[in-house]
Protein backbone atom coordinates (compact mmCIF):
# COMPACT_ATOMS: atom_id res chain seq x y z
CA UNK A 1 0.00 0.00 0.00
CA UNK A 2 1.63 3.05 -0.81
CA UNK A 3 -0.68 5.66 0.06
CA UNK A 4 0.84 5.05 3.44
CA UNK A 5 3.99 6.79 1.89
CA UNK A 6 4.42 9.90 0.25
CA UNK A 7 7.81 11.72 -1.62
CA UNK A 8 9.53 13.25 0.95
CA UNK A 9 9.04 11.04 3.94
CA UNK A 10 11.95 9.86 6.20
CA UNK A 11 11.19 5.90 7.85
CA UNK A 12 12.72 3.50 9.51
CA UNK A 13 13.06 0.03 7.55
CA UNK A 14 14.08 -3.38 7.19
CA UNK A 15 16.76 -4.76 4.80
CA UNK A 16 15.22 -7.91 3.15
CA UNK A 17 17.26 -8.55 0.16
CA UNK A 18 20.71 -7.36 -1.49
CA UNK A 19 21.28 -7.41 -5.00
CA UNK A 20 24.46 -5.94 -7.18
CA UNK A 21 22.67 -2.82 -7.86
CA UNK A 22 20.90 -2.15 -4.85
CA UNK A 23 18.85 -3.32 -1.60
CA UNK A 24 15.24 -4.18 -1.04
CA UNK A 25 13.78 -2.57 1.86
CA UNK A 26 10.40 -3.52 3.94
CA UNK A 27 9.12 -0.44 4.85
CA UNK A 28 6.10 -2.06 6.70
CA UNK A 29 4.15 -5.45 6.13
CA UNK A 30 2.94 -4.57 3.16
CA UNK A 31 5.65 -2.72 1.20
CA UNK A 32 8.61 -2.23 0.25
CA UNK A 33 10.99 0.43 -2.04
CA UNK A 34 14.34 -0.34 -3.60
CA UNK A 35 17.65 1.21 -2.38
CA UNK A 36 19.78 2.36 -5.47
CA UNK A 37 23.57 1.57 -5.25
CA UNK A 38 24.44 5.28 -5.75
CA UNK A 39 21.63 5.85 -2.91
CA UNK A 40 23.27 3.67 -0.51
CA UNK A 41 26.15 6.50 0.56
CA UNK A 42 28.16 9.62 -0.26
CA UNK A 43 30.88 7.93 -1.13
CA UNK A 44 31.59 5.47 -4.22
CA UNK A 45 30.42 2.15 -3.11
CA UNK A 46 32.12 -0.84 -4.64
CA UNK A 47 29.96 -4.11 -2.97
CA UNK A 48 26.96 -2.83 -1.29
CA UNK A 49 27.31 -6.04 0.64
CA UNK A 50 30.18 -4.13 2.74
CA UNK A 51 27.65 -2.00 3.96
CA UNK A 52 24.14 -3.52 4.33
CA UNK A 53 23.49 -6.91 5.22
CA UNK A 54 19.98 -8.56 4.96
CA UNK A 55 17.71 -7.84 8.79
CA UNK A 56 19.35 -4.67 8.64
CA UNK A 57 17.55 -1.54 10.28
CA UNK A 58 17.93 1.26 8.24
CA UNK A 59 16.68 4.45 7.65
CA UNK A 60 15.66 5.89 4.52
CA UNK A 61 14.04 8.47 2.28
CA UNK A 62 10.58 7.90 0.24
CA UNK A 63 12.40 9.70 -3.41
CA UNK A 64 9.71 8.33 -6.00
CA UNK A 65 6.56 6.64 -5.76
CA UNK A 66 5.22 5.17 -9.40
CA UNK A 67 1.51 4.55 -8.46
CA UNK A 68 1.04 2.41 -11.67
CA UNK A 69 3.85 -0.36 -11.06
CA UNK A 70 3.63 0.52 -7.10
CA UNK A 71 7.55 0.55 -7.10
CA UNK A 72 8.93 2.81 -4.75
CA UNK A 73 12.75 4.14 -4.55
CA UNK A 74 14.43 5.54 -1.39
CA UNK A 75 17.75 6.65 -0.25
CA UNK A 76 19.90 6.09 2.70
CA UNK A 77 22.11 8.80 1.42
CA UNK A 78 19.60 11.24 1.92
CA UNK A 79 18.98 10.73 5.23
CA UNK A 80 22.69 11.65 6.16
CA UNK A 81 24.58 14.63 6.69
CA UNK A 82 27.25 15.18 2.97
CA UNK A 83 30.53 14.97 4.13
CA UNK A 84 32.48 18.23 3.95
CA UNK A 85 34.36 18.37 0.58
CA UNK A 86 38.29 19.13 1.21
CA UNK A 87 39.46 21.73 -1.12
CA UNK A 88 41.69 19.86 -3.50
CA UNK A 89 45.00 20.88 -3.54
CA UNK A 90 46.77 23.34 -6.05
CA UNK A 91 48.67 21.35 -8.63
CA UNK A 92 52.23 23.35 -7.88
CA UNK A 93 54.83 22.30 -11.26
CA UNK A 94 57.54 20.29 -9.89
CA UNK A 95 60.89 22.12 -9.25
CA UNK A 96 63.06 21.11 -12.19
CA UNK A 97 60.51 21.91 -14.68
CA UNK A 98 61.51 24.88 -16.87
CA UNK A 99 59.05 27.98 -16.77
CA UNK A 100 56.82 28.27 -19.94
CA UNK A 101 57.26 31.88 -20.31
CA UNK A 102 58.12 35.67 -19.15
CA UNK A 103 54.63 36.61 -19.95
CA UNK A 104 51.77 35.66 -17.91
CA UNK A 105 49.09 33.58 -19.31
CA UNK A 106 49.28 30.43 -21.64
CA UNK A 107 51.39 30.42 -24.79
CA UNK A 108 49.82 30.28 -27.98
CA UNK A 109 49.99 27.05 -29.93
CA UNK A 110 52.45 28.80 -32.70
CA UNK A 111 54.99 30.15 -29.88
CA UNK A 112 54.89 26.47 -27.90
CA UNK A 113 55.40 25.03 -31.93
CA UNK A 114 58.52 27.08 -32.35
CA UNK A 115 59.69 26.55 -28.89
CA UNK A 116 59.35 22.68 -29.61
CA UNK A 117 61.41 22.66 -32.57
CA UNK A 118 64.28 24.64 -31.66
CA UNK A 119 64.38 22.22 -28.32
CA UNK A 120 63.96 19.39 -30.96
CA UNK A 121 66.58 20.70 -32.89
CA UNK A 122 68.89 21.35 -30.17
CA UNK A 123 68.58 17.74 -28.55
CA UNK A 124 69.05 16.58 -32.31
CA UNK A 125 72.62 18.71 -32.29
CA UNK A 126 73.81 17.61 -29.27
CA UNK A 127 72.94 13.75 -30.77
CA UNK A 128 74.89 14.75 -33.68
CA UNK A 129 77.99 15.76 -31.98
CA UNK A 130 78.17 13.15 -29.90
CA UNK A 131 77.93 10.66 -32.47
CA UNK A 132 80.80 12.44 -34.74
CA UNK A 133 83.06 11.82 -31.51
């Protein structure tokens, strides 16, 4: 029945089957939703059997209810706080590597093509010499 249930609503549940892309969850005697893998946390979840295990209480979030099939989906995730997101850190060039230019900005393509072939030619030179040794 799920006119017991509408979008929105936070419950309390029962794990009663796991399946490689999600879990099926009683939400009282007479129904039950399905738990999408990418529901189950905020974080990537590889086996959702390392997290949920069949008898498991759990509480989750009504997201869709399609009256025609009855089938009802719900999230874990969304009854959870999101993690705080860590800035990610500044990609710094390592401290052999040559700087680009004087000028700020990027290089145009033509400028990096000439400054390719005169360090091509110069690595072919010093090949050259060598081998004339």
């Amino acid at each position: 029945m799920t006119e017991a249930f509408k979008v929105g609503d936070i419950v309390e549940g029962k794990v009663t089957g796991i399946k490689p892309f999600g879990a099926f969850v009683a939400l009282n005697e007479d129904t039950q939703g399905l738990v999408h893998i990418s529901e189950v946390s905020h974080s990537f979840v590889k086996d959702i059997n390392d997290l949920l295990s069949v008898g498991d209480s759990v509480k989750v979030k009504v997201l869709k209810i399609d009256e025609e099939s009855g089938r009802i989906s719900l999230s874990i995730r969304q009854t959870e706080p999101a993690p705080e997101r860590r800035p990610a850190p500044k990609h710094t060039a390592p401290s052999h590597a040559k700087p680009q230019s004087d000028k700020p900005g990027f290089n145009t393509l033509e400028q990096k093509l000439k400054d390719w072939l005169k360090e091509s030619n110069e690595k072919q030179a010093q090949l050259n010499k060598r081998l004339k040794k």
